[in-house]
N, C-alpha and C. Protein backbone atom coordinates (compact mmCIF):
# COMPACT_ATOMS: atom_id res chain seq x y z
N UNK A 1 13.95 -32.25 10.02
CA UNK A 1 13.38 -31.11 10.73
C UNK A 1 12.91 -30.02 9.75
N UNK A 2 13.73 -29.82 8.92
CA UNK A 2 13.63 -28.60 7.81
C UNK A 2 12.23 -29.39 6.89
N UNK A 3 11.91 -30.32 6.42
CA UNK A 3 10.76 -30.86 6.12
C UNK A 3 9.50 -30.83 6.86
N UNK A 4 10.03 -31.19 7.93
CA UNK A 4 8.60 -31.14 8.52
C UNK A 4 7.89 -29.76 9.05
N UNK A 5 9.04 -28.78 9.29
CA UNK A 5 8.62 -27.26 9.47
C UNK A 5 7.80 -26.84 8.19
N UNK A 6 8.23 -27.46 7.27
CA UNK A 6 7.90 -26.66 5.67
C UNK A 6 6.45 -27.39 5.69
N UNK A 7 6.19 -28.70 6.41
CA UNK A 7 4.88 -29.32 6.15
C UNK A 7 3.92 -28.51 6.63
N UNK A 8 4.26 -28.25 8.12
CA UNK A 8 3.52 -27.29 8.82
C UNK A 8 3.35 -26.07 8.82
N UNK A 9 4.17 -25.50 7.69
CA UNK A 9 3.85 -24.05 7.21
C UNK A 9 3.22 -24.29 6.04
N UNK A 10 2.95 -25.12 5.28
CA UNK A 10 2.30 -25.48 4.57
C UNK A 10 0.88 -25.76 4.56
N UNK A 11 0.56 -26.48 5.79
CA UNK A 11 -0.69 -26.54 6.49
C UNK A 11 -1.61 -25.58 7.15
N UNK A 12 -0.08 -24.69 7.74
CA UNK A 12 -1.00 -23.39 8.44
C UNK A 12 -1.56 -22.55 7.25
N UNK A 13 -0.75 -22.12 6.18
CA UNK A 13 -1.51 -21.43 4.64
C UNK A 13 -2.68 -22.11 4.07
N UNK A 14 -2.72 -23.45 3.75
CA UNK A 14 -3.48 -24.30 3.24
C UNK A 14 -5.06 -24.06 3.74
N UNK A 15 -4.87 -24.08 5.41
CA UNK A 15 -6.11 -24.77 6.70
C UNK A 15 -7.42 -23.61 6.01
N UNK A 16 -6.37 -22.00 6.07
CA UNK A 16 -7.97 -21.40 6.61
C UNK A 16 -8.51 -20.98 4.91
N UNK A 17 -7.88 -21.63 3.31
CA UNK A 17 -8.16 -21.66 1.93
C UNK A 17 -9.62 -22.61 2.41
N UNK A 18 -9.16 -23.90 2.67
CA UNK A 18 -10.21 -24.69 2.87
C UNK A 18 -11.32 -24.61 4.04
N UNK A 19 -10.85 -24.04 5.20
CA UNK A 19 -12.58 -23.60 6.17
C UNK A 19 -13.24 -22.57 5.24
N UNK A 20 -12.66 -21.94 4.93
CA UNK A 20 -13.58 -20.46 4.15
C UNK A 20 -14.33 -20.94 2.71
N UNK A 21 -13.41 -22.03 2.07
CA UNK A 21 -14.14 -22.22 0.82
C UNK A 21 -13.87 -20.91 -0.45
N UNK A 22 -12.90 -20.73 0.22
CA UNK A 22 -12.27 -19.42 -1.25
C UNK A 22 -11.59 -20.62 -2.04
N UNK A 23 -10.96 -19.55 -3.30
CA UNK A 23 -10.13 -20.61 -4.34
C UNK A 23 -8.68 -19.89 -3.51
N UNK A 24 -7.66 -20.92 -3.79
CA UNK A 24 -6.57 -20.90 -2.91
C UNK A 24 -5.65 -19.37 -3.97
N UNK A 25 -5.86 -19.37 -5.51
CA UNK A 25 -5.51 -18.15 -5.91
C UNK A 25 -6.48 -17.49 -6.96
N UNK A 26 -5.97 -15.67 -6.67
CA UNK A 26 -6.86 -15.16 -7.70
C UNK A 26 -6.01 -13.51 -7.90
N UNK A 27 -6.75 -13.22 -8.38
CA UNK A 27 -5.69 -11.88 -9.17
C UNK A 27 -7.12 -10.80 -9.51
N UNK A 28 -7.01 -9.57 -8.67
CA UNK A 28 -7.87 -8.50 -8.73
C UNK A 28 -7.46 -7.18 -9.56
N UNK A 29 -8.48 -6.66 -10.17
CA UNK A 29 -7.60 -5.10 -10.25
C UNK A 29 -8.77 -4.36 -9.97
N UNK A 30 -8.29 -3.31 -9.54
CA UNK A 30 -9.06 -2.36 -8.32
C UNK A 30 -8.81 -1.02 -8.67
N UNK A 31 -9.67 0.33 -8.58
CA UNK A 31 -9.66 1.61 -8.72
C UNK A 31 -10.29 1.99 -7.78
N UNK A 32 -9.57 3.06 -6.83
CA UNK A 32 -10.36 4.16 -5.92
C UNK A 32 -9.96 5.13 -5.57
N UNK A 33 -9.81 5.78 -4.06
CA UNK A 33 -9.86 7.62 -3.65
C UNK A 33 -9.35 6.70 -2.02
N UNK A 34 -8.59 8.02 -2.27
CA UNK A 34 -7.81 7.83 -0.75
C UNK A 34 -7.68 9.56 -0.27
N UNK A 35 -8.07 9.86 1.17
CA UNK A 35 -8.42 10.72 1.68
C UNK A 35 -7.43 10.91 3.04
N UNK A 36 -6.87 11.87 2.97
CA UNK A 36 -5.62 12.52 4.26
C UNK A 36 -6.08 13.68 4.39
N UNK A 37 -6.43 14.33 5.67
CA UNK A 37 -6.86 15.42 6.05
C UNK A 37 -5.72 16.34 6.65
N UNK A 38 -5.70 17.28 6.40
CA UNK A 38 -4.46 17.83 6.68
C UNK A 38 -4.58 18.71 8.35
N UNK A 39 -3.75 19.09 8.62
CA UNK A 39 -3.69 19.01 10.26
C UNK A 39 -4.39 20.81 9.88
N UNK A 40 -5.19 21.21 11.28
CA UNK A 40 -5.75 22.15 11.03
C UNK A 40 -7.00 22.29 10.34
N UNK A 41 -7.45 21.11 9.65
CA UNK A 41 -8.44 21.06 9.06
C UNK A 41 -9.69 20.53 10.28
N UNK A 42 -11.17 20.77 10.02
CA UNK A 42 -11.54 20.14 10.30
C UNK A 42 -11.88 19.09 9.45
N UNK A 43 -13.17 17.93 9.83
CA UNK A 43 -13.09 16.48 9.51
C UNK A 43 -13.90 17.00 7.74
N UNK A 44 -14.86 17.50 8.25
CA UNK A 44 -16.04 18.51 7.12
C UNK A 44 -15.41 19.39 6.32
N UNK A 45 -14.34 19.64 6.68
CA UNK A 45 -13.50 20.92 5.86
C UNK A 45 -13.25 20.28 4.64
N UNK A 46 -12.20 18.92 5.72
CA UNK A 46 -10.69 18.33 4.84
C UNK A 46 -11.95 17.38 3.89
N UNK A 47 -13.14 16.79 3.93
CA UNK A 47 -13.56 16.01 3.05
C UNK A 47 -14.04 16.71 1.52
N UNK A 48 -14.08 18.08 2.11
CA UNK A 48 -14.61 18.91 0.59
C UNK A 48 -13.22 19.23 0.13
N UNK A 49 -11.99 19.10 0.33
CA UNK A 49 -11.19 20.02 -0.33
C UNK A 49 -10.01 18.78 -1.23
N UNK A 50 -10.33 19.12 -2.31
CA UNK A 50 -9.74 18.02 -3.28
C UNK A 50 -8.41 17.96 -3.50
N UNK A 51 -7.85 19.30 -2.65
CA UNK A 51 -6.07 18.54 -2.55
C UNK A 51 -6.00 17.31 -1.21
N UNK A 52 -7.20 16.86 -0.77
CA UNK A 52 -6.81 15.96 0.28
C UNK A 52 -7.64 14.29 0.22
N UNK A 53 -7.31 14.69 -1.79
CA UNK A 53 -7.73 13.26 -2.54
C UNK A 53 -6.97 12.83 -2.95
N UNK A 54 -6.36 11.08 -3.03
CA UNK A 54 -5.77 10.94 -4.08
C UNK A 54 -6.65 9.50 -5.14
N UNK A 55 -6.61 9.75 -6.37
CA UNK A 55 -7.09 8.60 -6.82
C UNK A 55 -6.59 7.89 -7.86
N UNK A 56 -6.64 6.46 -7.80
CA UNK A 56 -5.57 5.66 -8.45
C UNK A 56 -5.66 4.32 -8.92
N UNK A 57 -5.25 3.40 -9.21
CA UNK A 57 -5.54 2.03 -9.13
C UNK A 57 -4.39 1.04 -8.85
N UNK A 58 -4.77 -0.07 -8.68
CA UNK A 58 -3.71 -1.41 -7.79
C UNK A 58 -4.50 -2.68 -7.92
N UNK A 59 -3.47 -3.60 -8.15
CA UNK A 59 -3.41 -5.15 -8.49
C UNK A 59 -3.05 -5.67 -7.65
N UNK A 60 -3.92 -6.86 -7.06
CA UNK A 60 -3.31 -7.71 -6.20
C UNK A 60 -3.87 -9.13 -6.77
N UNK A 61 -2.51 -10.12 -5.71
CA UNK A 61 -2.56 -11.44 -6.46
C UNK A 61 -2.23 -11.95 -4.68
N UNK A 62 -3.45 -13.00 -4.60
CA UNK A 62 -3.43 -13.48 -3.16
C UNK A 62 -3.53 -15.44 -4.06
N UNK A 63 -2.35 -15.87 -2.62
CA UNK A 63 -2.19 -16.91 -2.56
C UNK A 63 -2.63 -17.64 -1.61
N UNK A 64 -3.48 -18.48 -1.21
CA UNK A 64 -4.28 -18.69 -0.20
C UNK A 64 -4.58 -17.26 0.78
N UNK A 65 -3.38 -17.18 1.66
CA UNK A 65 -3.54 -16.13 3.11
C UNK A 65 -2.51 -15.19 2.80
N UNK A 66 -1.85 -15.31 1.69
CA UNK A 66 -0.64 -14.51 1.25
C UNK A 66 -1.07 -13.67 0.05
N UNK A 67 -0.67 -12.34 -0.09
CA UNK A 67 -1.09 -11.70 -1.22
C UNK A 67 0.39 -10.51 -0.96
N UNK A 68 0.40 -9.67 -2.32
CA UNK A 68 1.14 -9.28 -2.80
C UNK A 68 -0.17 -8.09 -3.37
N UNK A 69 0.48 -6.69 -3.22
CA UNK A 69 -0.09 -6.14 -3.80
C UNK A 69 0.28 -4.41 -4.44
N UNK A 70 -0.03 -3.93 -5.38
CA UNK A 70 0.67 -2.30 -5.91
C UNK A 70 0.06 -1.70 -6.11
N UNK A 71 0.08 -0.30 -5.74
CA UNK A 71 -1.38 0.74 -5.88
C UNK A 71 -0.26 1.98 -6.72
N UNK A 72 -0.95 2.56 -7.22
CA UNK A 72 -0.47 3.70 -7.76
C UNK A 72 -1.22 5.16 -8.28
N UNK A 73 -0.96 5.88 -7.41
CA UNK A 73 -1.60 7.56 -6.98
C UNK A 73 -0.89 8.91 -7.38
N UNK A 74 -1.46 9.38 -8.96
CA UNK A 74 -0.98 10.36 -9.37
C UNK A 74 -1.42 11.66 -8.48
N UNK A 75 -0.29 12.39 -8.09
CA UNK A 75 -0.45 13.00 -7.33
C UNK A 75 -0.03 14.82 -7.89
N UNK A 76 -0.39 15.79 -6.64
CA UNK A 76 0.24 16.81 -7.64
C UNK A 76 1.22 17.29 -6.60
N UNK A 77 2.58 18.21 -6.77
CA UNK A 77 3.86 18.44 -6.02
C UNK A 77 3.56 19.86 -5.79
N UNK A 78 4.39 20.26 -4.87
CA UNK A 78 4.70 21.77 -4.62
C UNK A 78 4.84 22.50 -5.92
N UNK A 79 5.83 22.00 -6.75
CA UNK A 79 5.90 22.70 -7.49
C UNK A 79 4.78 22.66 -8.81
N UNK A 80 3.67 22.57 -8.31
CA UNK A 80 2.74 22.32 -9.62
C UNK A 80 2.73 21.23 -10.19
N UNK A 81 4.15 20.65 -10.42
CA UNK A 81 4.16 19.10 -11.53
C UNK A 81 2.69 17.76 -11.02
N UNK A 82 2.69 17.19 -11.73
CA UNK A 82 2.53 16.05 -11.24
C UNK A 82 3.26 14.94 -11.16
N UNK A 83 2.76 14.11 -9.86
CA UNK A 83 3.97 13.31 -10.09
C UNK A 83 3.11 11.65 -9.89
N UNK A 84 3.85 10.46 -9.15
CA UNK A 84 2.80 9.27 -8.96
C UNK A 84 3.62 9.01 -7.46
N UNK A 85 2.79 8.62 -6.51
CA UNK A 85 3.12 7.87 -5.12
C UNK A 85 2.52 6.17 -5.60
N UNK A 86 3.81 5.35 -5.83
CA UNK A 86 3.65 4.28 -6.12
C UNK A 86 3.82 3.61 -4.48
N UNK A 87 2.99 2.39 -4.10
CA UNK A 87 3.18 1.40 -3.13
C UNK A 87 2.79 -0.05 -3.33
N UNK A 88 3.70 -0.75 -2.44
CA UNK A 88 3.78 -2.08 -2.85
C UNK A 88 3.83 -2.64 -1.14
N UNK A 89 3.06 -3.32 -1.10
CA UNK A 89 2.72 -4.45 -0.17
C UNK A 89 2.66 -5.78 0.04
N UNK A 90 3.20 -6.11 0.82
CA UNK A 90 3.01 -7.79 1.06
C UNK A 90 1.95 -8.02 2.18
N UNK A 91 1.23 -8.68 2.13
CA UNK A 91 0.01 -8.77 3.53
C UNK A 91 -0.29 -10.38 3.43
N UNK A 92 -0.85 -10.15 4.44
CA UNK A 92 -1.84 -10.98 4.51
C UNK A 92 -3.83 -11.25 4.58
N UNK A 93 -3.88 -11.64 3.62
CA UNK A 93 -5.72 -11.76 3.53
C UNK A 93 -6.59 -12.64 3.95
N UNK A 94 -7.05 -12.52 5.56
CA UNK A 94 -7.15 -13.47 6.10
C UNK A 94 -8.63 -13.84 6.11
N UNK A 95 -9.54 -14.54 5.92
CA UNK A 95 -10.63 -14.85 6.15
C UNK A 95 -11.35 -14.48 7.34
N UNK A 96 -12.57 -13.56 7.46
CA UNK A 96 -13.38 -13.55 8.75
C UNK A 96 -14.69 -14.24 8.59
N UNK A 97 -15.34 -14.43 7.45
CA UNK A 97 -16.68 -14.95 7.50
C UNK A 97 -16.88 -15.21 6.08
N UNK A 98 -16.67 -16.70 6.21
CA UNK A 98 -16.48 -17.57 4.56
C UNK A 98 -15.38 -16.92 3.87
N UNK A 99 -16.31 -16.77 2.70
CA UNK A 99 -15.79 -16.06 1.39
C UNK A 99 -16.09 -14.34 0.95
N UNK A 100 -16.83 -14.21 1.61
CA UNK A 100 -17.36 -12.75 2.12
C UNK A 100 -16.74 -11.52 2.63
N UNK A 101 -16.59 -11.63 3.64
CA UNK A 101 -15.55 -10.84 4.46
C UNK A 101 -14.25 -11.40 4.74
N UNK A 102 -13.03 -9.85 4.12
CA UNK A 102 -11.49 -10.87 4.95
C UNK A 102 -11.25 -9.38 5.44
N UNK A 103 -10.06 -9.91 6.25
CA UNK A 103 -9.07 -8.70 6.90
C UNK A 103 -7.61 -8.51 6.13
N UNK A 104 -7.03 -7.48 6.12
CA UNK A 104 -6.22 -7.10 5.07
C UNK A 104 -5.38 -6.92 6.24
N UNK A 105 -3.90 -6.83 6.07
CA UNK A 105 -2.66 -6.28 7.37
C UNK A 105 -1.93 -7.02 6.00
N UNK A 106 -0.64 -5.39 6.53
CA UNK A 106 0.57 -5.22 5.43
C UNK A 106 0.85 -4.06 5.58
N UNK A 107 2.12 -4.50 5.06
CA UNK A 107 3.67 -3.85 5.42
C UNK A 107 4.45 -3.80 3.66
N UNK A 108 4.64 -2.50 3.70
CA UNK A 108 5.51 -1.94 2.53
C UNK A 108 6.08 -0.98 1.89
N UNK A 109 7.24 -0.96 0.75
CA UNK A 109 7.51 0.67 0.62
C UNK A 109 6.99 1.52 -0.16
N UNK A 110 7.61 2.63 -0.42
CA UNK A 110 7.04 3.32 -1.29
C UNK A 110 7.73 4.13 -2.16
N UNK A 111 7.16 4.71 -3.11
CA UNK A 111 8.01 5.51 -3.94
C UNK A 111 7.33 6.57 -4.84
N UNK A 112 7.96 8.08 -4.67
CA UNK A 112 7.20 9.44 -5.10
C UNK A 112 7.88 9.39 -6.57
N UNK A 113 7.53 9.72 -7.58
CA UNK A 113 8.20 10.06 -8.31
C UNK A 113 7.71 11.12 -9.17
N UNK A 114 8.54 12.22 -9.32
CA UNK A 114 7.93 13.28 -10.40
C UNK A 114 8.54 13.06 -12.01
N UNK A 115 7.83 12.67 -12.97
CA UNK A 115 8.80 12.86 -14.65
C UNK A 115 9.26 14.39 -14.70
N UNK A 116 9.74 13.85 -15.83
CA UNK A 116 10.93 15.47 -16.11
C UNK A 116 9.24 16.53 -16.87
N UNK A 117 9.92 17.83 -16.75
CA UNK A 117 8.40 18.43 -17.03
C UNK A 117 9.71 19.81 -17.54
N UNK A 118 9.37 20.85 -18.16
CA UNK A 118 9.76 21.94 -18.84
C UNK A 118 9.93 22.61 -17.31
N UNK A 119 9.43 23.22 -16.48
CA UNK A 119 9.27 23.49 -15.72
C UNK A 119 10.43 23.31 -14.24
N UNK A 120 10.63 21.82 -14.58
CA UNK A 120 11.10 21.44 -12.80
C UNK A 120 12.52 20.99 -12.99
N UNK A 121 13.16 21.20 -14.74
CA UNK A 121 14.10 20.94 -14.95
C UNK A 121 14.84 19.36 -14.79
N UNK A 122 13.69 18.29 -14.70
CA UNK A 122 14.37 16.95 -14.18
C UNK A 122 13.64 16.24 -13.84
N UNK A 123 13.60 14.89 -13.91
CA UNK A 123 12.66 13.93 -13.44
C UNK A 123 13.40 13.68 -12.46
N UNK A 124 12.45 13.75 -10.74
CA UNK A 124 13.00 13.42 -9.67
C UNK A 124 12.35 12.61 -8.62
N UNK A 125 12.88 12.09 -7.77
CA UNK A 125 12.26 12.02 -6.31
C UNK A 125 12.04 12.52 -5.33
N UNK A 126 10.68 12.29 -4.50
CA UNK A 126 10.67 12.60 -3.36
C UNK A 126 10.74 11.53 -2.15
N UNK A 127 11.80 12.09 -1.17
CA UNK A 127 12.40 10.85 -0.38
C UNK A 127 11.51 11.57 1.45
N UNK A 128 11.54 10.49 2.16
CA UNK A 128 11.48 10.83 3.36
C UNK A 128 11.66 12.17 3.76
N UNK A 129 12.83 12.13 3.68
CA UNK A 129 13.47 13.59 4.08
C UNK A 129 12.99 14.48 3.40
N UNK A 130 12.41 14.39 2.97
CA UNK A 130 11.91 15.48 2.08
C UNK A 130 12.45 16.42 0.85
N UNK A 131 13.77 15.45 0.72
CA UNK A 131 14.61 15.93 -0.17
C UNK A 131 14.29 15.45 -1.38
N UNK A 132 14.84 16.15 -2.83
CA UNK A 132 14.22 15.63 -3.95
C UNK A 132 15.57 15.43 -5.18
N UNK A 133 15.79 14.95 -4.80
CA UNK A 133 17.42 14.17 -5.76
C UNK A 133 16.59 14.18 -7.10
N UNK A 134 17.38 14.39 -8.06
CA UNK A 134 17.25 13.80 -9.95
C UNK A 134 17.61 12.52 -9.85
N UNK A 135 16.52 12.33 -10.57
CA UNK A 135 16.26 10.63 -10.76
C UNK A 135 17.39 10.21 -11.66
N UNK A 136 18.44 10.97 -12.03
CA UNK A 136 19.60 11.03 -12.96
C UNK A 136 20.60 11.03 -11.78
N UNK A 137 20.67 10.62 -10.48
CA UNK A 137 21.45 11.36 -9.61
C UNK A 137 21.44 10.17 -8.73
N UNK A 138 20.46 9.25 -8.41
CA UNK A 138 20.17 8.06 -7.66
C UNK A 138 19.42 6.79 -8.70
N UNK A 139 19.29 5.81 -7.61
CA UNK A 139 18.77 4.92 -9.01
C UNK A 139 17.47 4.18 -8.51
N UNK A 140 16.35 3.53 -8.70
CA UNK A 140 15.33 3.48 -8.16
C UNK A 140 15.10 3.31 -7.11
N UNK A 141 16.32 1.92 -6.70
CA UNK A 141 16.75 0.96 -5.58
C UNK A 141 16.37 2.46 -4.36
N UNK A 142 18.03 3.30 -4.74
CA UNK A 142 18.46 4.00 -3.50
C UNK A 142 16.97 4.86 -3.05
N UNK A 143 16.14 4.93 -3.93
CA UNK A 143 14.76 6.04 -3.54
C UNK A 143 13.99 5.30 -2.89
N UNK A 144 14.03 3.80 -3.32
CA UNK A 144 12.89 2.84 -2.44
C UNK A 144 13.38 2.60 -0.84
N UNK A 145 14.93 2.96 -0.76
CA UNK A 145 15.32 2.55 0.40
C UNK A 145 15.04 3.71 1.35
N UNK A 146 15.46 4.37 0.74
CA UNK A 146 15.11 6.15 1.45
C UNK A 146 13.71 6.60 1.51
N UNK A 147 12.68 5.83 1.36
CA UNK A 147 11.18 6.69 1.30
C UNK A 147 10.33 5.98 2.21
N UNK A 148 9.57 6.26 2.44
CA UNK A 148 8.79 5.75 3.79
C UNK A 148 7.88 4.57 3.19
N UNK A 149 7.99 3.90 4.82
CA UNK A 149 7.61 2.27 4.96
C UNK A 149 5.97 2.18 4.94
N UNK A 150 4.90 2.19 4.35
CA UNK A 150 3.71 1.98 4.76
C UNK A 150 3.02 0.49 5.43
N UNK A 151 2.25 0.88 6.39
CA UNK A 151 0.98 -0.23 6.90
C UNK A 151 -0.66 -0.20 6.49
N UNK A 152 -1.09 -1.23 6.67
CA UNK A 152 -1.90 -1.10 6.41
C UNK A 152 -2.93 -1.90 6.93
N UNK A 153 -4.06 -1.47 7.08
CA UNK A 153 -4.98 -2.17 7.63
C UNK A 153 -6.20 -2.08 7.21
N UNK A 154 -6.97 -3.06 7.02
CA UNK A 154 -8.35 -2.99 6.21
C UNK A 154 -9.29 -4.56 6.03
N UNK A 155 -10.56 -3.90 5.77
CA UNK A 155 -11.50 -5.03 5.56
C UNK A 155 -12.37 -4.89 4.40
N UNK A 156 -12.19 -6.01 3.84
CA UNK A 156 -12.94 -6.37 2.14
C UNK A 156 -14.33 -7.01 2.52
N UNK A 157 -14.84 -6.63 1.38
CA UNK A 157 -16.32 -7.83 0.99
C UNK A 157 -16.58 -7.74 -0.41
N UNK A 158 -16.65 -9.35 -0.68
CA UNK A 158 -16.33 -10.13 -2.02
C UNK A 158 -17.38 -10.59 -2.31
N UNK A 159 -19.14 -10.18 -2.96
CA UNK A 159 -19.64 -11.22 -3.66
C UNK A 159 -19.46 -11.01 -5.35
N UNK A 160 -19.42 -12.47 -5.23
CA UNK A 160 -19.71 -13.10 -6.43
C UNK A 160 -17.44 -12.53 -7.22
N UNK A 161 -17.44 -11.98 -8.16
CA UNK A 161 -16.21 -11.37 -8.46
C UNK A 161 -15.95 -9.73 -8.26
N UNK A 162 -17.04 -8.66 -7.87
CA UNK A 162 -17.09 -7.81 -7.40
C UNK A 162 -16.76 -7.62 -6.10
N UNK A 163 -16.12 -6.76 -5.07
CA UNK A 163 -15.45 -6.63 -3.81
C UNK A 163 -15.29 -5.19 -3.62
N UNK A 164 -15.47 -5.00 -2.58
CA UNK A 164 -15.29 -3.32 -2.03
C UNK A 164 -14.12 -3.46 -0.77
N UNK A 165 -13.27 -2.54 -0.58
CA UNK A 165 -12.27 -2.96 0.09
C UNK A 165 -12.16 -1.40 0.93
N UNK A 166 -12.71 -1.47 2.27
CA UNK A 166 -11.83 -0.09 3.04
C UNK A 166 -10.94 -0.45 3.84
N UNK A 167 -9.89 0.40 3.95
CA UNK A 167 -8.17 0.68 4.53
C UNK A 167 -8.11 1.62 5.07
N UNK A 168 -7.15 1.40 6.22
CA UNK A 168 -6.11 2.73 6.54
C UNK A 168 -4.85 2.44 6.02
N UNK A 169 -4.24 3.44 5.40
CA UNK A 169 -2.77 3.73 5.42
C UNK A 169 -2.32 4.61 5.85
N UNK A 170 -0.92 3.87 6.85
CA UNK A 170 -0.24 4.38 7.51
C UNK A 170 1.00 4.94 7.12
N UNK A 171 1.48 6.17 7.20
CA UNK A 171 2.68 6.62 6.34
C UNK A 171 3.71 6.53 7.54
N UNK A 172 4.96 5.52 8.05
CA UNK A 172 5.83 5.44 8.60
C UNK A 172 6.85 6.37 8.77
N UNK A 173 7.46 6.80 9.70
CA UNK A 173 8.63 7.60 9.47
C UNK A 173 9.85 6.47 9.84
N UNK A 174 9.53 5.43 9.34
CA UNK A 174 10.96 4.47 9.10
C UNK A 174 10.52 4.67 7.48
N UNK A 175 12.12 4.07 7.39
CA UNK A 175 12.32 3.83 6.14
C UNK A 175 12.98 2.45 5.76
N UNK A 176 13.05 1.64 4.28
CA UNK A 176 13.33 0.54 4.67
C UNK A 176 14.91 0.22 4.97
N UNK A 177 15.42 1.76 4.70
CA UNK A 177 17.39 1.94 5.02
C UNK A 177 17.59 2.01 6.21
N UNK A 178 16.34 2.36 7.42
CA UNK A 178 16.44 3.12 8.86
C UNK A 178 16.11 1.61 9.42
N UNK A 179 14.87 0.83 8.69
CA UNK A 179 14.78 -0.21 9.17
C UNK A 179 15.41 -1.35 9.61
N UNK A 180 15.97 -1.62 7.99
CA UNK A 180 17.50 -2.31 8.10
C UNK A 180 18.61 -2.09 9.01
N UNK A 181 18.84 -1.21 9.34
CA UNK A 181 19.88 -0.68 10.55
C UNK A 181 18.93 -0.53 11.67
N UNK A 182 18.16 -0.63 12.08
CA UNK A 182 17.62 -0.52 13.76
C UNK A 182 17.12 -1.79 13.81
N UNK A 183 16.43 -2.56 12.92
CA UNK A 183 15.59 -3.68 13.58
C UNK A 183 14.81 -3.69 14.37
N UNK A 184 14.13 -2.67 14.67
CA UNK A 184 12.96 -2.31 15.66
C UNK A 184 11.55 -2.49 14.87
N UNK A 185 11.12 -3.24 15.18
CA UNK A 185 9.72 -3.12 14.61
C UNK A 185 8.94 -1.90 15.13
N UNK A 186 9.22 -1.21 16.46
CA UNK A 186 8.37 -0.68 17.09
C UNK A 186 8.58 0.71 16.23
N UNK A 187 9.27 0.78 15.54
CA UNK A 187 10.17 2.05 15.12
C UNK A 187 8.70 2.13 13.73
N UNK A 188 8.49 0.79 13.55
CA UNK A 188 7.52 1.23 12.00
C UNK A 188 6.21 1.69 12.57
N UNK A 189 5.75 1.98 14.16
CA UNK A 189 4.62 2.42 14.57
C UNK A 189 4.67 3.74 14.22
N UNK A 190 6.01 4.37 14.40
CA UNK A 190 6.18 5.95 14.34
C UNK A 190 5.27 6.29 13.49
N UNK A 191 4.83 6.84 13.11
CA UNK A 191 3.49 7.39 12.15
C UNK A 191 3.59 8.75 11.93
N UNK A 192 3.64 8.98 10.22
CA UNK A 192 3.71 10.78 9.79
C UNK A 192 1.91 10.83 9.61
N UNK A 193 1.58 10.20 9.09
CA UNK A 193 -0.17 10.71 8.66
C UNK A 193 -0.44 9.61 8.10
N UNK A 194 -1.56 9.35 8.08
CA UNK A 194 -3.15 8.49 8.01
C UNK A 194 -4.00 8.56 6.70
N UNK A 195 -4.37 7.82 6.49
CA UNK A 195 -5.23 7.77 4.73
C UNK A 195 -6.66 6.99 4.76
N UNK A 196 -7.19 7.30 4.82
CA UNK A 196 -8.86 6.55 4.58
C UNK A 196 -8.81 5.83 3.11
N UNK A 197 -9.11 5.15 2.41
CA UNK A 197 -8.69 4.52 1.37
C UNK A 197 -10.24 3.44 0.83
N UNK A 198 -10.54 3.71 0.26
CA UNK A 198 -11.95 2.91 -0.15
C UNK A 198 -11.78 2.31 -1.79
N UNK A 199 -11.66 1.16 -2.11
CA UNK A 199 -11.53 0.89 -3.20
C UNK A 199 -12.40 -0.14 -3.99
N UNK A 200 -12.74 -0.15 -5.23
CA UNK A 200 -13.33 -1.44 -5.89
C UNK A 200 -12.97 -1.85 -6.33
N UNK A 201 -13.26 -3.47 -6.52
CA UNK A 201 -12.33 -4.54 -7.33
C UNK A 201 -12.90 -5.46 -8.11
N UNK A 202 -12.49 -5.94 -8.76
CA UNK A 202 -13.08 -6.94 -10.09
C UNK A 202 -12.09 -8.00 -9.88
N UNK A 203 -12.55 -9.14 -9.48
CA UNK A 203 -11.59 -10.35 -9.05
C UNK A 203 -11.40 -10.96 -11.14
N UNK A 204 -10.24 -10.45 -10.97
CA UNK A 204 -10.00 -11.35 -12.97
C UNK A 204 -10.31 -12.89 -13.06
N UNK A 205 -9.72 -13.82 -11.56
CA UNK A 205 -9.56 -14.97 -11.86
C UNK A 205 -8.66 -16.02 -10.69
């Protein structure tokens, strides 16, 4: 039984590598601008005002319909510092038309981090809660568990090794510690704010 499930999960990944005519793996790296408008703004306001940019870059490595992927967005803090909003995703990249167009959906966490600076007295985190522990005080693990869950949703187009990719990201008010203890999926709909996300990519291989 345990064989033949594995055949047929095997088959279901395999099927839509071969209708589309993609290569079953490849490995991208990508740079772009991600846009959150802040409440009160209008749409025209929030697009001119450059605290409601972030820009960054991320690697992904897709396995047939499976991909894996990490973006990373230096950002700036209340207190002046800068810091990076790192995220990591698992999705899926599903084929809509050949090799051309796919659809992106994924689920993952995240993590704020500010370095130590003269200023802020400490290299720290920023967690869900909005609290900001010394990174001397917790250890990466406990910040990834405590910081909010992102989704994501989006559609690529790939000619040749060049690809343009737009997204939404969704900033969860689960976390993957809140998750673990409720088991609600419905709980990762909760939604703090929204990201427009436009990126380019250079397929390596």
């Amino acid at each position: 039984m345990k064989k033949k499930f594995l055949g047929i999960l095997l088959v279901i990944l395999l099927l839509p590598a071969f209708l589309s005519a993609r290569s079953l793996l490849d490995v991208s790296l990508g740079f772009g601008g991600s846009f959150t408008n802040r409440e009160g703004m209008s749409y025209s306001e929030g697009i001119k005002d450059p605290k409601n940019w972030m820009f960054g870059g991320e690697v992904a490595v897709r396995i047939t319909v499976l991909q894996a992927q990490a973006m990373a967005f230096p950002i700036e803090c209340d207190d002046n510092g800068q810091g990076v909003l790192l995220l990591g995703f698992g999705s899926l990249n599903l084929p809509v038309v050949g090799s051309l167009l796919f659809l992106e959906l994924g689920l993952g966490p995240s993590v704020t981090y500010v370095p130590s600076t003269k200023e802020n007295g400490g290299a720290y985190y920023i967690l869900a809660d909005d609290s900001d522990p010394l990174a001397s005080d917790i250890t990466f693990t406990d910040a990834l568990l405590r910081s909010p869950l992102y989704l994501q949703l989006g559609l690529g187009v790939e000619i040749g090794k060049v690809g343009v990719r737009v997204r939404y990201l969704f900033e969860s008010e689960s976390t993957m510690q809140s998750f673990i203890k409720t088991r609600s999926p419905m709980d990762l709909f909760q939604l703090n704010s929204d990201s427009l996300s436009l990126a380019l990519s250079l397929r390596m291989f």
